[in-house]
Protein backbone atom coordinates (compact mmCIF):
# COMPACT_ATOMS: atom_id res chain seq x y z
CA UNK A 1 -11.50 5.52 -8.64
CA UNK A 2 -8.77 6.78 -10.91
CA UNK A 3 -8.59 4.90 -14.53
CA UNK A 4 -9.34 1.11 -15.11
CA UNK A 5 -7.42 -1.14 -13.00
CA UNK A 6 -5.01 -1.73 -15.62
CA UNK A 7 -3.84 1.96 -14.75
CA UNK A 8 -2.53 1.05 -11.43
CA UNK A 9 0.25 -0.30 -10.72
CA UNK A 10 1.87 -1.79 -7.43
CA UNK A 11 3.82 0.83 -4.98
CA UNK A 12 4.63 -1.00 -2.65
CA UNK A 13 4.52 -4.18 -0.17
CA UNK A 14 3.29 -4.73 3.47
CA UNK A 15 3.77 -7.46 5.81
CA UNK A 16 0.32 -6.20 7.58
CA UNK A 17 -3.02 -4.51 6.44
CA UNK A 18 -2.45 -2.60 9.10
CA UNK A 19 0.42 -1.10 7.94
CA UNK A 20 -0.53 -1.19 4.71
CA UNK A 21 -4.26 0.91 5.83
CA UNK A 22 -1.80 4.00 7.27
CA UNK A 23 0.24 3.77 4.08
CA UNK A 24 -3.66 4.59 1.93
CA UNK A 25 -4.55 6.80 4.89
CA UNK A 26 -1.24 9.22 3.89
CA UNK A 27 -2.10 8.67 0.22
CA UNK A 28 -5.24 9.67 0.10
CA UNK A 29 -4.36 12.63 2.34
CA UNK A 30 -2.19 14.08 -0.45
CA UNK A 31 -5.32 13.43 -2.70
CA UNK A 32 -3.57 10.19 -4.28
CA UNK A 33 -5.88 7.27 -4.81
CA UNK A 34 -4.91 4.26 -3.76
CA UNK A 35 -5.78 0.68 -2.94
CA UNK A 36 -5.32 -2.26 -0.52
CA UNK A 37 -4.95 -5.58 -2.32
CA UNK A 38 -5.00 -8.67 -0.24
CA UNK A 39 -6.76 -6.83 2.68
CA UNK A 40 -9.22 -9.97 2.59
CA UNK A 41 -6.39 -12.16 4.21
CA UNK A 42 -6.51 -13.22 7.84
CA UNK A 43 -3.32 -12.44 9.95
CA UNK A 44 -1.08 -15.62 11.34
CA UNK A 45 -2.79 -15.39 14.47
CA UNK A 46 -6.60 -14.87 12.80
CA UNK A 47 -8.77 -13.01 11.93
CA UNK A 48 -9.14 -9.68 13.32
CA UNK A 49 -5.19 -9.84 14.34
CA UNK A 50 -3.64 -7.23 12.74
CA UNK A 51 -0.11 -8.87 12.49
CA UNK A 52 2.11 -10.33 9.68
CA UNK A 53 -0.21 -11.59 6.46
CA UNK A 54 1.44 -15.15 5.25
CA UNK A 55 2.42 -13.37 1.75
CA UNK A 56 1.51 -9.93 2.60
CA UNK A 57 -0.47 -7.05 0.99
CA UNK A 58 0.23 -4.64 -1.42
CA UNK A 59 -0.68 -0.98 -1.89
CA UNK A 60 -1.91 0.27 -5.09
CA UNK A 61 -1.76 3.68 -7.00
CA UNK A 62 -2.86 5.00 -10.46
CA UNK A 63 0.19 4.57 -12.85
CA UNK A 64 0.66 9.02 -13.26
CA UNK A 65 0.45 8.95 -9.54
CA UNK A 66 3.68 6.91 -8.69
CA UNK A 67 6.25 9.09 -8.11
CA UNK A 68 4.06 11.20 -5.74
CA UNK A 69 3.13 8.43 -4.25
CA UNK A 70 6.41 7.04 -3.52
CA UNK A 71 7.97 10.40 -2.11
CA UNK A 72 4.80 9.91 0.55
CA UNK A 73 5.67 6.34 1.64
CA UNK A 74 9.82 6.81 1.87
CA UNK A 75 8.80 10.35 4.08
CA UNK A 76 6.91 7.66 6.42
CA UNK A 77 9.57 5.71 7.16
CA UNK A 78 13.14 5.41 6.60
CA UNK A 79 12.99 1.31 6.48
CA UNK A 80 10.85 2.11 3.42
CA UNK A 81 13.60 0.86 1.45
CA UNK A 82 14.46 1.80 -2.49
CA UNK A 83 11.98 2.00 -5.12
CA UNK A 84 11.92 -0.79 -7.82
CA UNK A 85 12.42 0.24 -11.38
């Protein structure tokens, strides 16, 4: 890991850990650390599912990593919406 945790700050938001695993899986491809918070969650249907998490799970990256990090995730997707300030 990259830094103390304090060094990492939130990229973005999924409504699954699914989607939120092939977000880390591109990451980490472009040699950009990053973590799943909330992963623990069950989906609305249970455990296992791999639908919608009731509040979702966020994505991770070291702080000097962001803007890398956020050209990744808006290439994945075009839904992948504007970056907060």
């Amino acid at each position: 890991m990259t830094g103390t945790p304090s060094d990492w700050i939130k990229l973005a938001s999924f409504s699954s850990v699914f989607e939120a695993e092939l977000a880390v899986a591109a990451l980490e491809t472009a040699r950009i650390p990053a973590l799943v918070i909330g992963h623990q969650k069950s989906g609305i249907f249970g455990a296992g599912f791999q639908g919608p998490v009731i509040g979702g799970v966020e994505v991770r990256v070291p702080t000097s990593m962001l803007d890398d990090a956020w050209e990744i995730i808006a290439s994945m997707s075009p839904r992948a919406g504007k970056r907060q300030p």
